[in-house]
PDB file of N, CA and C in Angstrom:
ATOM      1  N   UNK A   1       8.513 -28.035  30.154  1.00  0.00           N
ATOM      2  CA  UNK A   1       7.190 -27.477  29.963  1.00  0.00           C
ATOM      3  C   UNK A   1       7.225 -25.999  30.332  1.00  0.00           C
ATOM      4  N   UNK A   2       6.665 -25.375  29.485  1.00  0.00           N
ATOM      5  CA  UNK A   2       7.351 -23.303  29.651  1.00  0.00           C
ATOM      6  C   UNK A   2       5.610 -23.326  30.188  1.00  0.00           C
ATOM      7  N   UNK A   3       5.831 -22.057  31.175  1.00  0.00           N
ATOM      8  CA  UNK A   3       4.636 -21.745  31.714  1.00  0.00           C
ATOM      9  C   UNK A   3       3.968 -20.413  31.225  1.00  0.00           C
ATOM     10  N   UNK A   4       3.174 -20.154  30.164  1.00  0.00           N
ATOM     11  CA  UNK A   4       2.758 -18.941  29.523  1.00  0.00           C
ATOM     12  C   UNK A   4       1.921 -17.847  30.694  1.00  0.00           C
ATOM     13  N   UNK A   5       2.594 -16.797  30.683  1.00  0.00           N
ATOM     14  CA  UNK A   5       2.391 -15.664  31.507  1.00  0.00           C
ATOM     15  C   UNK A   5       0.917 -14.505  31.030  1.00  0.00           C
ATOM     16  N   UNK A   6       0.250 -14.658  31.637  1.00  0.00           N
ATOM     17  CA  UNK A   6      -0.716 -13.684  30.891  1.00  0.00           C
ATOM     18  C   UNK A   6      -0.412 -12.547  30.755  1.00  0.00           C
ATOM     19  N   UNK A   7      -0.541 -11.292  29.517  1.00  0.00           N
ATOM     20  CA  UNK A   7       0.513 -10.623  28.869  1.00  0.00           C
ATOM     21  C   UNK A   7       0.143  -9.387  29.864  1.00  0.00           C
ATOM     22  N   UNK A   8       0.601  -8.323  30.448  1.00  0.00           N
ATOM     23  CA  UNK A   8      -0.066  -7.102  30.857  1.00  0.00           C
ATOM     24  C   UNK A   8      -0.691  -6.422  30.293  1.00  0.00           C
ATOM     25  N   UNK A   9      -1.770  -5.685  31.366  1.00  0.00           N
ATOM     26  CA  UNK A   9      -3.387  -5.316  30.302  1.00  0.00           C
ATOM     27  C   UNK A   9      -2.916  -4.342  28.962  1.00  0.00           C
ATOM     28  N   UNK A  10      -3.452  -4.450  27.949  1.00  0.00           N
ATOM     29  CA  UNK A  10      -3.346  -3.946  26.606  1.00  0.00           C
ATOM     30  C   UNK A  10      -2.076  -4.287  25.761  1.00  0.00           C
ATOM     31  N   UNK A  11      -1.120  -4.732  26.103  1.00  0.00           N
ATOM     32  CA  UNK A  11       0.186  -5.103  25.496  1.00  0.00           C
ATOM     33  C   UNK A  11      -0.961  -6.467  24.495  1.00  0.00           C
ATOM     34  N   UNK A  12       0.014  -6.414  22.846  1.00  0.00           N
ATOM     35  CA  UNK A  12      -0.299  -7.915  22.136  1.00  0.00           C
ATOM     36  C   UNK A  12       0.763  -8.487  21.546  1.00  0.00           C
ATOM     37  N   UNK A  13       0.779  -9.593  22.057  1.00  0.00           N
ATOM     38  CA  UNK A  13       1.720 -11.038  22.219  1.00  0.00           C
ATOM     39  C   UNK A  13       1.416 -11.907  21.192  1.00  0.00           C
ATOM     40  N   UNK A  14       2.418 -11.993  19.948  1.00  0.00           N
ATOM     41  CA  UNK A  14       1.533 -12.981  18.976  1.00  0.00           C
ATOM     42  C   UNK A  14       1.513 -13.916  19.442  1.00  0.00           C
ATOM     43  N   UNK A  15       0.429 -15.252  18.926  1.00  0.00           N
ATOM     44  CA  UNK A  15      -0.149 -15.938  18.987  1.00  0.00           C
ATOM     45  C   UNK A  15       1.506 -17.300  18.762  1.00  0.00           C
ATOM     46  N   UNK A  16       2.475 -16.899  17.768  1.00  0.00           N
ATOM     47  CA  UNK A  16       3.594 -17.936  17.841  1.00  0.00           C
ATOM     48  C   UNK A  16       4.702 -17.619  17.976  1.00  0.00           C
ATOM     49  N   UNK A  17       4.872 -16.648  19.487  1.00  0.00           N
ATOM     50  CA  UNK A  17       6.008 -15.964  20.374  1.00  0.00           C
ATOM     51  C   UNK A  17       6.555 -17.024  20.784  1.00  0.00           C
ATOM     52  N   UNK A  18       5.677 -18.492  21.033  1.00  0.00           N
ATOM     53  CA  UNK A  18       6.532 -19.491  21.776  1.00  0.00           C
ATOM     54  C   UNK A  18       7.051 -20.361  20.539  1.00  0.00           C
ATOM     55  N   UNK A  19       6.856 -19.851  19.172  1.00  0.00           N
ATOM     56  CA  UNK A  19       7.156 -21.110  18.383  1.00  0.00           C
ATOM     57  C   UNK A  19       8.776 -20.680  18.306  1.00  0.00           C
ATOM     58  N   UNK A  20       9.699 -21.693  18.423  1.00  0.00           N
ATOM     59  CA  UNK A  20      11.159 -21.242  18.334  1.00  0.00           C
ATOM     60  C   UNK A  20      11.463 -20.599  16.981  1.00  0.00           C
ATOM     61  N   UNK A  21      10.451 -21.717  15.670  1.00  0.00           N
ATOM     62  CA  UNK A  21      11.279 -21.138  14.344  1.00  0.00           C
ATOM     63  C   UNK A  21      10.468 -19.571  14.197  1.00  0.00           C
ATOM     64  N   UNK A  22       9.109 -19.424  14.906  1.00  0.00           N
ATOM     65  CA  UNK A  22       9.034 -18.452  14.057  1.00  0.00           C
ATOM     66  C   UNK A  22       9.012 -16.780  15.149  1.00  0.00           C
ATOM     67  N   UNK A  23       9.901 -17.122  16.189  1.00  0.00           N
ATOM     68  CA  UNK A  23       9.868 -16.012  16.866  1.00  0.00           C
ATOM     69  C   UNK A  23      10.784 -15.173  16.684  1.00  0.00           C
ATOM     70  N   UNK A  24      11.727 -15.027  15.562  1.00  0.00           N
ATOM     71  CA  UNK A  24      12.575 -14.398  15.215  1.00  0.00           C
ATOM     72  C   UNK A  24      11.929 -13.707  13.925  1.00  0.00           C
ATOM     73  N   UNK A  25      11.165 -14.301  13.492  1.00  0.00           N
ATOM     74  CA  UNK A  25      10.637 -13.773  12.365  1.00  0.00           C
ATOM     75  C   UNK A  25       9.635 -12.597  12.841  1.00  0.00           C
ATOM     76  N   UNK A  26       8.464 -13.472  14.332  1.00  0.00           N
ATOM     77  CA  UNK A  26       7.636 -11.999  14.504  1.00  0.00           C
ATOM     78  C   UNK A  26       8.416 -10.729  14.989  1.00  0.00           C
ATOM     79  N   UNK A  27       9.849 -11.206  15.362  1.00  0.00           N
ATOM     80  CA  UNK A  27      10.434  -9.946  15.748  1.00  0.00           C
ATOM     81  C   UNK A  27      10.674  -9.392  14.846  1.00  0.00           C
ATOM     82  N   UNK A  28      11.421  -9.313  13.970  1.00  0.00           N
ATOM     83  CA  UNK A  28      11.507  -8.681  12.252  1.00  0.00           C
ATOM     84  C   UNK A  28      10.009  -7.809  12.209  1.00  0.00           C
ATOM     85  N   UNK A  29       8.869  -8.716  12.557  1.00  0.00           N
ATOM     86  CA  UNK A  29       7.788  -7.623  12.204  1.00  0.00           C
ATOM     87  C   UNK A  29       7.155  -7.090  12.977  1.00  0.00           C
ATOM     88  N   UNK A  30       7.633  -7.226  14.057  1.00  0.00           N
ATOM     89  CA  UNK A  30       7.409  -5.877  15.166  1.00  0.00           C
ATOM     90  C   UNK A  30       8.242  -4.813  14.990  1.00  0.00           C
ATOM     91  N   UNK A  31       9.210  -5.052  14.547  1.00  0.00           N
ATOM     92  CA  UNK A  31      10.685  -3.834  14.918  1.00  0.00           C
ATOM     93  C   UNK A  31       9.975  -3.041  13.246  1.00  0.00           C
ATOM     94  N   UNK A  32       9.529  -3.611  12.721  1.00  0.00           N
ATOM     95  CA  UNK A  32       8.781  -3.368  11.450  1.00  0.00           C
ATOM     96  C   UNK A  32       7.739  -2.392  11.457  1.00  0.00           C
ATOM     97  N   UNK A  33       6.937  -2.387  12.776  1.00  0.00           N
ATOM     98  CA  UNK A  33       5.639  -1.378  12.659  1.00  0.00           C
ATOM     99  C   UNK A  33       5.746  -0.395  12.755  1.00  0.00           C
ATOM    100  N   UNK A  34       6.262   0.608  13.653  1.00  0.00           N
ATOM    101  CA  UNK A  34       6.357   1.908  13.567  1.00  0.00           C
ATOM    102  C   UNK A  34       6.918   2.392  11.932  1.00  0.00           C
ATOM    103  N   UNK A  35       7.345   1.627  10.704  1.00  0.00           N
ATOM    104  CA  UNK A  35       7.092   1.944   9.789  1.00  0.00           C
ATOM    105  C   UNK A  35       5.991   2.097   8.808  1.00  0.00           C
ATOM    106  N   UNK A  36       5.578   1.024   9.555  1.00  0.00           N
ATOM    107  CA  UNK A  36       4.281   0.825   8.905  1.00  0.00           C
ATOM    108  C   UNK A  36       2.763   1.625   9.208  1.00  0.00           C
ATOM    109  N   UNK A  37       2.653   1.898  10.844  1.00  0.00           N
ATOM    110  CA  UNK A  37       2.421   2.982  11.582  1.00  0.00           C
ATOM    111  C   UNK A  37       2.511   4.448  10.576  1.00  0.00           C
ATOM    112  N   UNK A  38       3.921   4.536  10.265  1.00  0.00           N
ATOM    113  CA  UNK A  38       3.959   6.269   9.606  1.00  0.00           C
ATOM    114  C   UNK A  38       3.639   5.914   8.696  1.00  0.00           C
ATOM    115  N   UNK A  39       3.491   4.833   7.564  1.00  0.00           N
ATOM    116  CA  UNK A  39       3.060   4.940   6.131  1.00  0.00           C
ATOM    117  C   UNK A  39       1.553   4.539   5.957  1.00  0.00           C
ATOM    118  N   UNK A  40       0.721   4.218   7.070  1.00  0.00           N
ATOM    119  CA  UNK A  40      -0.585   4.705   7.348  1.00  0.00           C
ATOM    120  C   UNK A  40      -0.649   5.869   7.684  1.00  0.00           C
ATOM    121  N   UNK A  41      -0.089   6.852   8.440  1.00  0.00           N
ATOM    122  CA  UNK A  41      -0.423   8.044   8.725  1.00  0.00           C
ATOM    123  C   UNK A  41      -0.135   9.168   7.420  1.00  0.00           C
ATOM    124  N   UNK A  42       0.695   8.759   6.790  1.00  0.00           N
ATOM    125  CA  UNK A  42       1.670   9.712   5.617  1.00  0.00           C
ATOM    126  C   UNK A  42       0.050   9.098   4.721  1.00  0.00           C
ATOM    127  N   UNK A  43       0.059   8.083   4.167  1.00  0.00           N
ATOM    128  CA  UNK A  43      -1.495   8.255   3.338  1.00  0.00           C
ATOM    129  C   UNK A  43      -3.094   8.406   3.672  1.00  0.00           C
ATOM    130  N   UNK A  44      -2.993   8.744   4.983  1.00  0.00           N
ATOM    131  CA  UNK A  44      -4.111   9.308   5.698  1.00  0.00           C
ATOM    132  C   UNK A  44      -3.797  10.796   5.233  1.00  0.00           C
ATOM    133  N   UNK A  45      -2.984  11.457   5.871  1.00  0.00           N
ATOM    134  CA  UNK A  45      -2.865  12.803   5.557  1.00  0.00           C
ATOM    135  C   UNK A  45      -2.889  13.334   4.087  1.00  0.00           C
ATOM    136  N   UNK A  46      -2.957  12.142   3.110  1.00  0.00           N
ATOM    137  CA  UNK A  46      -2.126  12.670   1.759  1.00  0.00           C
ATOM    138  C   UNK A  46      -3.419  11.992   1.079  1.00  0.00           C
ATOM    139  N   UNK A  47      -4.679  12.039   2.236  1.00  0.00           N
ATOM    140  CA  UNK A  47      -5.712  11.667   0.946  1.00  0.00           C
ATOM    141  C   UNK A  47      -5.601  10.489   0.091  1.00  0.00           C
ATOM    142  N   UNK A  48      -4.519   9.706   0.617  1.00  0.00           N
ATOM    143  CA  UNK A  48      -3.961   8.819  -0.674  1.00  0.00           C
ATOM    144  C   UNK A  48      -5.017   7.432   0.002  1.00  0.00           C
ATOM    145  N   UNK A  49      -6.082   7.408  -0.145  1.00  0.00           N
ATOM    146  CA  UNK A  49      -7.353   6.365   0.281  1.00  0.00           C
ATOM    147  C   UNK A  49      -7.193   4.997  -0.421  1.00  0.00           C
ATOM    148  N   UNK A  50      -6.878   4.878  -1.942  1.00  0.00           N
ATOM    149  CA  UNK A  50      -6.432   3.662  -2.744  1.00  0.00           C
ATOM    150  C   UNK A  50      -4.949   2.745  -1.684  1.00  0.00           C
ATOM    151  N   UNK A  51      -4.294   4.220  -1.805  1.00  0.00           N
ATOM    152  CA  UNK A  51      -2.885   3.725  -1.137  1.00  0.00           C
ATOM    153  C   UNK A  51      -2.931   3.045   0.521  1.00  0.00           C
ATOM    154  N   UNK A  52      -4.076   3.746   0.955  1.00  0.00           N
ATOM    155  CA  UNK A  52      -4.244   3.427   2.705  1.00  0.00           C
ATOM    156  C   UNK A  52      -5.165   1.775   2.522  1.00  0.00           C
ATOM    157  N   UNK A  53      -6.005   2.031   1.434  1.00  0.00           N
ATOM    158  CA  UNK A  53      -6.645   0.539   1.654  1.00  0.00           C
ATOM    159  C   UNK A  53      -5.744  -0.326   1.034  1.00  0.00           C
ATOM    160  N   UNK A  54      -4.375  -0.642   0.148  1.00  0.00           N
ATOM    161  CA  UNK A  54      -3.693  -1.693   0.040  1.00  0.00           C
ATOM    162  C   UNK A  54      -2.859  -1.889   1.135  1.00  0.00           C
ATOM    163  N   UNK A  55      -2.278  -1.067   1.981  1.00  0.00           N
ATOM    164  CA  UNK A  55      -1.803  -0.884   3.138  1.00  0.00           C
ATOM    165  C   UNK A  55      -2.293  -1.830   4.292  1.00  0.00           C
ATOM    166  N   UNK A  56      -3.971  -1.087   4.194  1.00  0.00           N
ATOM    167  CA  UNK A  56      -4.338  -2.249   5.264  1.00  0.00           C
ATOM    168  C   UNK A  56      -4.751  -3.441   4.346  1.00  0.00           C
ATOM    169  N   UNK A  57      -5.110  -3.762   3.582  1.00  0.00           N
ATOM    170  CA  UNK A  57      -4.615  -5.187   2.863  1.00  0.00           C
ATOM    171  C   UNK A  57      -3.782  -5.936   3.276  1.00  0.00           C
ATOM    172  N   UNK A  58      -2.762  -5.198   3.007  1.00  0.00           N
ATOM    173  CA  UNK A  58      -1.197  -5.820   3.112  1.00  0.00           C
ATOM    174  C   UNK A  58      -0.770  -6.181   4.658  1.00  0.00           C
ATOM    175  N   UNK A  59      -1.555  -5.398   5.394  1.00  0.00           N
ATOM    176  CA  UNK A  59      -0.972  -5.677   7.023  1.00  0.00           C
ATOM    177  C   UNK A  59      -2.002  -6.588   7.046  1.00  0.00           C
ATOM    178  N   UNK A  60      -3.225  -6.736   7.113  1.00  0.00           N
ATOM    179  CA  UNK A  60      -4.238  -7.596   7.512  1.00  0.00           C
ATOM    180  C   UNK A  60      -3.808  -9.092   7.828  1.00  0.00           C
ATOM    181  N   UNK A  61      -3.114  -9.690   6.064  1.00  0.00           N
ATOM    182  CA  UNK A  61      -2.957 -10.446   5.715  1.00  0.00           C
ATOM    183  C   UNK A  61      -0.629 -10.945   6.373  1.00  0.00           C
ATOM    184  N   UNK A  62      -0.579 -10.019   6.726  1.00  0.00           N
ATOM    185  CA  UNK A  62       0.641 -10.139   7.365  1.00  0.00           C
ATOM    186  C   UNK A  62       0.476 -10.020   9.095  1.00  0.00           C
ATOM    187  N   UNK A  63      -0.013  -9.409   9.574  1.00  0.00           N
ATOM    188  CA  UNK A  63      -0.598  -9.421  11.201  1.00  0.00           C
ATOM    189  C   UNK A  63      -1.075 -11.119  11.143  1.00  0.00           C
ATOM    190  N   UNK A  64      -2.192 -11.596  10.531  1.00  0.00           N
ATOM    191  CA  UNK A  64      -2.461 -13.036  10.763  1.00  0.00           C
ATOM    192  C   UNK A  64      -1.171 -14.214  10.780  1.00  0.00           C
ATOM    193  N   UNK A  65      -0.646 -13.936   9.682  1.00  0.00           N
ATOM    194  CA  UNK A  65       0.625 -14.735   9.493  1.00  0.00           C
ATOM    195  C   UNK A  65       1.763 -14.526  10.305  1.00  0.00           C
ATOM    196  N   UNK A  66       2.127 -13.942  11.206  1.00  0.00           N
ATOM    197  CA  UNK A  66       2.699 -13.521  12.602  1.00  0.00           C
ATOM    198  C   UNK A  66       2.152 -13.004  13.518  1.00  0.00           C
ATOM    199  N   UNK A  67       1.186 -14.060  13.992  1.00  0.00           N
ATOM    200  CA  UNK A  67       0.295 -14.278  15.193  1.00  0.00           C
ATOM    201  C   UNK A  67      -0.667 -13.070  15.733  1.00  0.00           C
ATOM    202  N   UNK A  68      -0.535 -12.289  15.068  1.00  0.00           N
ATOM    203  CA  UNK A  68      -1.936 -11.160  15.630  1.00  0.00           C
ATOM    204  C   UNK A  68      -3.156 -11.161  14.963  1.00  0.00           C
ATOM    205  N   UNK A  69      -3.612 -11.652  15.496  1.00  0.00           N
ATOM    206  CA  UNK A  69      -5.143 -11.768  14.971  1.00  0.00           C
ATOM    207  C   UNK A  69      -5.793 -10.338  15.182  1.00  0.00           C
ATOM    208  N   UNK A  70      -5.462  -9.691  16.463  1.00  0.00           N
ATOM    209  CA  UNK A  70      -6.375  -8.539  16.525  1.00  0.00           C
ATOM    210  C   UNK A  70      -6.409  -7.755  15.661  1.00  0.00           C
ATOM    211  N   UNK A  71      -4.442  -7.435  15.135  1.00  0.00           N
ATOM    212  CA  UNK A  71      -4.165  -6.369  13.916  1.00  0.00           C
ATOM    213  C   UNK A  71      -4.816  -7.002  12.736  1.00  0.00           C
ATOM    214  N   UNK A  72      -4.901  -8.254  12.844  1.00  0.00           N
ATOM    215  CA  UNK A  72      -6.048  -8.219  11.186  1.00  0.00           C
ATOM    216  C   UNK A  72      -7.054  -8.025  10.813  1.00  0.00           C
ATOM    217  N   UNK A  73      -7.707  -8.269  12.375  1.00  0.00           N
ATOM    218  CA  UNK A  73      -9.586  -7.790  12.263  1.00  0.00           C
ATOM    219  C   UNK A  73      -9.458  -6.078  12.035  1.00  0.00           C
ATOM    220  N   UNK A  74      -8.737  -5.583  13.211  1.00  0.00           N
ATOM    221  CA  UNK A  74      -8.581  -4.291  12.422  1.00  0.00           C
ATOM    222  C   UNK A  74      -8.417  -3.931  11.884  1.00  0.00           C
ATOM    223  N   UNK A  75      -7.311  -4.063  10.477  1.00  0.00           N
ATOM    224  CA  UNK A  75      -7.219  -3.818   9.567  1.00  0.00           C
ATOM    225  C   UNK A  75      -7.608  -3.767   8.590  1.00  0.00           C
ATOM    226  N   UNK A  76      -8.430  -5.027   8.366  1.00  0.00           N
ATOM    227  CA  UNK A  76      -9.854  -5.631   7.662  1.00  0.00           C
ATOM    228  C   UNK A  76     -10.841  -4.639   7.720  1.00  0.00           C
ATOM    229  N   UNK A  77     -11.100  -4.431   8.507  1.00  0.00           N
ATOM    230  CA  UNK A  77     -11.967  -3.423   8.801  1.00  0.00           C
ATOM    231  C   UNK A  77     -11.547  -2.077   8.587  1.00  0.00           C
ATOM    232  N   UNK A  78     -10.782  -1.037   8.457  1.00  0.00           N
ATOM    233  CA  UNK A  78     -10.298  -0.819   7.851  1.00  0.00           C
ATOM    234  C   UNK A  78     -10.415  -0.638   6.186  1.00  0.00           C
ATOM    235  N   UNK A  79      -9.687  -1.905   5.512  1.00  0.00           N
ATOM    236  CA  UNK A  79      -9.848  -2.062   3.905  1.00  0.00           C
ATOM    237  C   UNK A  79     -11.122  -2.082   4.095  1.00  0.00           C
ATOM    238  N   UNK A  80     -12.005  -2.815   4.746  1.00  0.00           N
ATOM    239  CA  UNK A  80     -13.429  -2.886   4.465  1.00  0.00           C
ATOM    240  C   UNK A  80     -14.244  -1.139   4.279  1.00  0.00           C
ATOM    241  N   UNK A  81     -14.095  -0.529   5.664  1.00  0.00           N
ATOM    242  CA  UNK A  81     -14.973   1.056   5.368  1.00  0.00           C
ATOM    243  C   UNK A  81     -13.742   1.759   4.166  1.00  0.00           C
ATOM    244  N   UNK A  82     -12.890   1.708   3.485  1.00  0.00           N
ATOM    245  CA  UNK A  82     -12.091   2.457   2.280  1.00  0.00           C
ATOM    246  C   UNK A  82     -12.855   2.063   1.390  1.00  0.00           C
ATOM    247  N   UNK A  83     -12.795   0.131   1.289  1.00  0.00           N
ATOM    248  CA  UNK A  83     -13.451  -0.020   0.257  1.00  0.00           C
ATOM    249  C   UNK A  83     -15.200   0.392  -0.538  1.00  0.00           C
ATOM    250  N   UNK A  84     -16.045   0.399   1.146  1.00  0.00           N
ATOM    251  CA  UNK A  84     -17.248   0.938   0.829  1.00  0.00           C
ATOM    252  C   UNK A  84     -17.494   2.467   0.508  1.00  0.00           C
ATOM    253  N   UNK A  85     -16.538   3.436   0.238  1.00  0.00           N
ATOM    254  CA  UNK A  85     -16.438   4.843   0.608  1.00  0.00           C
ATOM    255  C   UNK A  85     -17.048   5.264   1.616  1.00  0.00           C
ATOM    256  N   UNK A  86     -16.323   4.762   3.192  1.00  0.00           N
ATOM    257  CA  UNK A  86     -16.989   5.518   4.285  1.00  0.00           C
ATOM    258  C   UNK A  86     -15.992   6.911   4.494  1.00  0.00           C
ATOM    259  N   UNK A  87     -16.551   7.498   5.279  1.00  0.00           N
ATOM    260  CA  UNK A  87     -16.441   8.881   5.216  1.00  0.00           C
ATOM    261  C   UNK A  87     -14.712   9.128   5.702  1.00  0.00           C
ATOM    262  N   UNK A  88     -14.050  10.469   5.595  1.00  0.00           N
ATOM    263  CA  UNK A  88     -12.977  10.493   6.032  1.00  0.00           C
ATOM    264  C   UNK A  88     -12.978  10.257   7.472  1.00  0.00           C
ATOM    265  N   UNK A  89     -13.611  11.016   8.399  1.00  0.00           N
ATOM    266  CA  UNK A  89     -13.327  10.923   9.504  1.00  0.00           C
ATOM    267  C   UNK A  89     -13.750   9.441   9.823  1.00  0.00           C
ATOM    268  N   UNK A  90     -14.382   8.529   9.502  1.00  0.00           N
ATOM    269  CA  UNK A  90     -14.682   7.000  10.031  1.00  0.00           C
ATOM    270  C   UNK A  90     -13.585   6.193   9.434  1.00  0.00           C
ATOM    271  N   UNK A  91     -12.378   6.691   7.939  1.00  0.00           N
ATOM    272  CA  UNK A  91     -11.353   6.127   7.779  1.00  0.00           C
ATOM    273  C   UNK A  91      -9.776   6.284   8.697  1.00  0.00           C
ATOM    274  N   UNK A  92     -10.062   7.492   9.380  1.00  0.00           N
ATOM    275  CA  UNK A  92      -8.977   8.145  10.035  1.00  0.00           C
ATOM    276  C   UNK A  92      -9.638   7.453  11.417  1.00  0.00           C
ATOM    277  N   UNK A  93      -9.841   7.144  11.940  1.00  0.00           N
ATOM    278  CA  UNK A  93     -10.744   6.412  13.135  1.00  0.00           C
ATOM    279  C   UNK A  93     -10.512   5.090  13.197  1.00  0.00           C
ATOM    280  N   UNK A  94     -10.559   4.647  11.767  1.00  0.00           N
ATOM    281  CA  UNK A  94      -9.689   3.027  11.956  1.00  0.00           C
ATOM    282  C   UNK A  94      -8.323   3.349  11.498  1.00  0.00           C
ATOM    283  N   UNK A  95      -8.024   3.941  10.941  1.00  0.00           N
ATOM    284  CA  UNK A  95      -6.456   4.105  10.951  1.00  0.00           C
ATOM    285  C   UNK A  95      -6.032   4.233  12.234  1.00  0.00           C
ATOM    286  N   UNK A  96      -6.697   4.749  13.428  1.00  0.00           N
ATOM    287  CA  UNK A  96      -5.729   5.457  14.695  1.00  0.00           C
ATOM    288  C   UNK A  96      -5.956   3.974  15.364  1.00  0.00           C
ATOM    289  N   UNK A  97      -7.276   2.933  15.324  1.00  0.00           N
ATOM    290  CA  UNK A  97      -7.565   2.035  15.754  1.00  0.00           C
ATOM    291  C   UNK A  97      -6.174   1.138  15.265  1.00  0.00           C
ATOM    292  N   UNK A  98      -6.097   0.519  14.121  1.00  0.00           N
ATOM    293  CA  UNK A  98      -4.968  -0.298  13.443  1.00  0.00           C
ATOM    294  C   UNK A  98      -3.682   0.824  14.503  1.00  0.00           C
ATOM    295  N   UNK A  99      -3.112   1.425  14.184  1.00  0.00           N
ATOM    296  CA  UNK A  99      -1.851   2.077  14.970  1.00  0.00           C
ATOM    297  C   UNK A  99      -2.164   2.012  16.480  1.00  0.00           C
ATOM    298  N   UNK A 100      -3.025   2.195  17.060  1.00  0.00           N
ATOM    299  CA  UNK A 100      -3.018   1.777  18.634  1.00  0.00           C
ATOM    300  C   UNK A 100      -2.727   0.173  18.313  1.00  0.00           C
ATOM    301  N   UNK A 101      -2.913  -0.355  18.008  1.00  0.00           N
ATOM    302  CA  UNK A 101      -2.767  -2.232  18.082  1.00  0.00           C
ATOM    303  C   UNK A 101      -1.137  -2.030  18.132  1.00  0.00           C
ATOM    304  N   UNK A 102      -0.857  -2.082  16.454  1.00  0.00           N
ATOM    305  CA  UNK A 102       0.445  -1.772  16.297  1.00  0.00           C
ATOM    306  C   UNK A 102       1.746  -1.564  17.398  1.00  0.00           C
ATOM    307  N   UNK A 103       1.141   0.168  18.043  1.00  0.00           N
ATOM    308  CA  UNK A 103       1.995   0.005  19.474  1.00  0.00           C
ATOM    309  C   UNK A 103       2.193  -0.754  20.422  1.00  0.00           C
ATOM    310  N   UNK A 104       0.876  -1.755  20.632  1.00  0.00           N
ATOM    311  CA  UNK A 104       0.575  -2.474  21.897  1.00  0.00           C
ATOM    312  C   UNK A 104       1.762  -3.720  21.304  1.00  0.00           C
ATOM    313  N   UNK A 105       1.340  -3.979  20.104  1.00  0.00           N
ATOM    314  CA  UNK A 105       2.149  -5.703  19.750  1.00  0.00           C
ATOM    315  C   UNK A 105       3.631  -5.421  20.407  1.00  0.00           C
ATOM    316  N   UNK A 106       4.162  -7.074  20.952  1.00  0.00           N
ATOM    317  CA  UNK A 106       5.201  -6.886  21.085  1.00  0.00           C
ATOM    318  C   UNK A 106       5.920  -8.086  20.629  1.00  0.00           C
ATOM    319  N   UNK A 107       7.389  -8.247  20.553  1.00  0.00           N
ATOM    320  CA  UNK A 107       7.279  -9.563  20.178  1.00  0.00           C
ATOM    321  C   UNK A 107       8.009 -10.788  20.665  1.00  0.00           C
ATOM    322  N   UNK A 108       7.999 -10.300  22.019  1.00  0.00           N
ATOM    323  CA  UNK A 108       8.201 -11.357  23.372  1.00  0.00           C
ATOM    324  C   UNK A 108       7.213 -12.397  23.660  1.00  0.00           C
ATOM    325  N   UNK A 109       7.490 -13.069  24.359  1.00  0.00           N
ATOM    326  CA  UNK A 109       6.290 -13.866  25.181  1.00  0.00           C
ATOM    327  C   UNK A 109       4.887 -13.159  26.315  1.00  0.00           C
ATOM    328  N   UNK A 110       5.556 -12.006  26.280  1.00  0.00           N
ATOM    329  CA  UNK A 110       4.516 -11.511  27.090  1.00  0.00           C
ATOM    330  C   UNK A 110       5.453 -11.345  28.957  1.00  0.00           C
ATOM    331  N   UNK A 111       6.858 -12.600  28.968  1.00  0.00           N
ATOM    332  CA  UNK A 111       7.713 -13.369  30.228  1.00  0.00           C
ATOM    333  C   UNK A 111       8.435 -12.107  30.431  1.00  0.00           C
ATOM    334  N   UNK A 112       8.877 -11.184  29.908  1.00  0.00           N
ATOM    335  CA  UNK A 112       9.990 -10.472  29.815  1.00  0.00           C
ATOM    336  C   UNK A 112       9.274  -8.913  30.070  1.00  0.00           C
ATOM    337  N   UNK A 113       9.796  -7.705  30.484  1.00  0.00           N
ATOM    338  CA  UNK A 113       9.016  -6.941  31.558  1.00  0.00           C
ATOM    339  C   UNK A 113       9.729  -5.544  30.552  1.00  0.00           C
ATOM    340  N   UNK A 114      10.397  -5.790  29.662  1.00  0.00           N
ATOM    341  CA  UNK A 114      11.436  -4.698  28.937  1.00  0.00           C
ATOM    342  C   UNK A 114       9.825  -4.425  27.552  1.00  0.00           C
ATOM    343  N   UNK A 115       9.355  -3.102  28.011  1.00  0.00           N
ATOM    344  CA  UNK A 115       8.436  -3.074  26.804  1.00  0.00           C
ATOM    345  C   UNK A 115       9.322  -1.058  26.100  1.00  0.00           C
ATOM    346  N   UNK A 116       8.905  -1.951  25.121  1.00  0.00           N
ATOM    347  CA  UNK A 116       9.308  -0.191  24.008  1.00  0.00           C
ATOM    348  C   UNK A 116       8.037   0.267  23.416  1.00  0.00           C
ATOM    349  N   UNK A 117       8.228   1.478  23.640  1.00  0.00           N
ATOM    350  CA  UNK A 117       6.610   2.474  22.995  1.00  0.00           C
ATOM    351  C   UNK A 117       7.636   3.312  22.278  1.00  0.00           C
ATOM    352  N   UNK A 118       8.335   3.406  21.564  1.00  0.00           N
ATOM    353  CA  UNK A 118       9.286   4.087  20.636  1.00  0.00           C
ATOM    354  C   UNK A 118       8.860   4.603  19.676  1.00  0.00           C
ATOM    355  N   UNK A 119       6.809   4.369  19.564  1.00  0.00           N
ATOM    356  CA  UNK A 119       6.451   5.215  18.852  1.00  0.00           C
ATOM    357  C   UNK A 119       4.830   5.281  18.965  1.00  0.00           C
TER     358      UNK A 119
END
């Protein structure tokens, strides 16, 4: 019986860090974000608004499916103010929101004390 550690304040721990098959996989998509991180920021800067709302589409629906729920509400939200034409500065505001998550995820149990901010 494994004893789940409550994670330290602001760090996020997916939701199936303890599942054996699929904790190799959320690692793949953690080691994954800081790409994903710059290719929100590269179509923030580049005006590219079509390109930033499939983006957060695409993470929304991938954050849920490797245990982060938080990165999907954010992200959602997100596609949601692109899709209504909210203003730049309220799209660049959830972009920095989605990328703070991003940094926090990790894709340990939360047990292990080795954290990377590598970006």
């Amino acid at each position: 019986m494994s004893t789940r550690m409550t994670p330290p304040e602001g760090l996020l721990y997916s939701s199936l860090a303890f599942d054996a098959d699929m904790a190799p996989l959320v690692h793949l998509f953690v080691d994954d974000l800081p790409d994903r991180a710059k290719s929100l920021l590269d179509r923030l800067q580049a005006s590219d608004f079509e390109g930033l709302r499939r983006l957060a589409h695409q993470m929304s629906g991938a954050a849920g499916s490797y245990g982060f729920a938080e990165i999907t509400t954010e992200a959602a939200a997100l596609e949601a103010i692109i899709t209504r034409g909210g203003a730049e500065d309220e799209i660049a505001a959830g972009v920095n929101a989605v990328i703070d998550l991003l940094r926090r995820a990790r894709s340990g149990t939360g047990e292990d004390s080795v954290v990377d901010s590598s970006f």
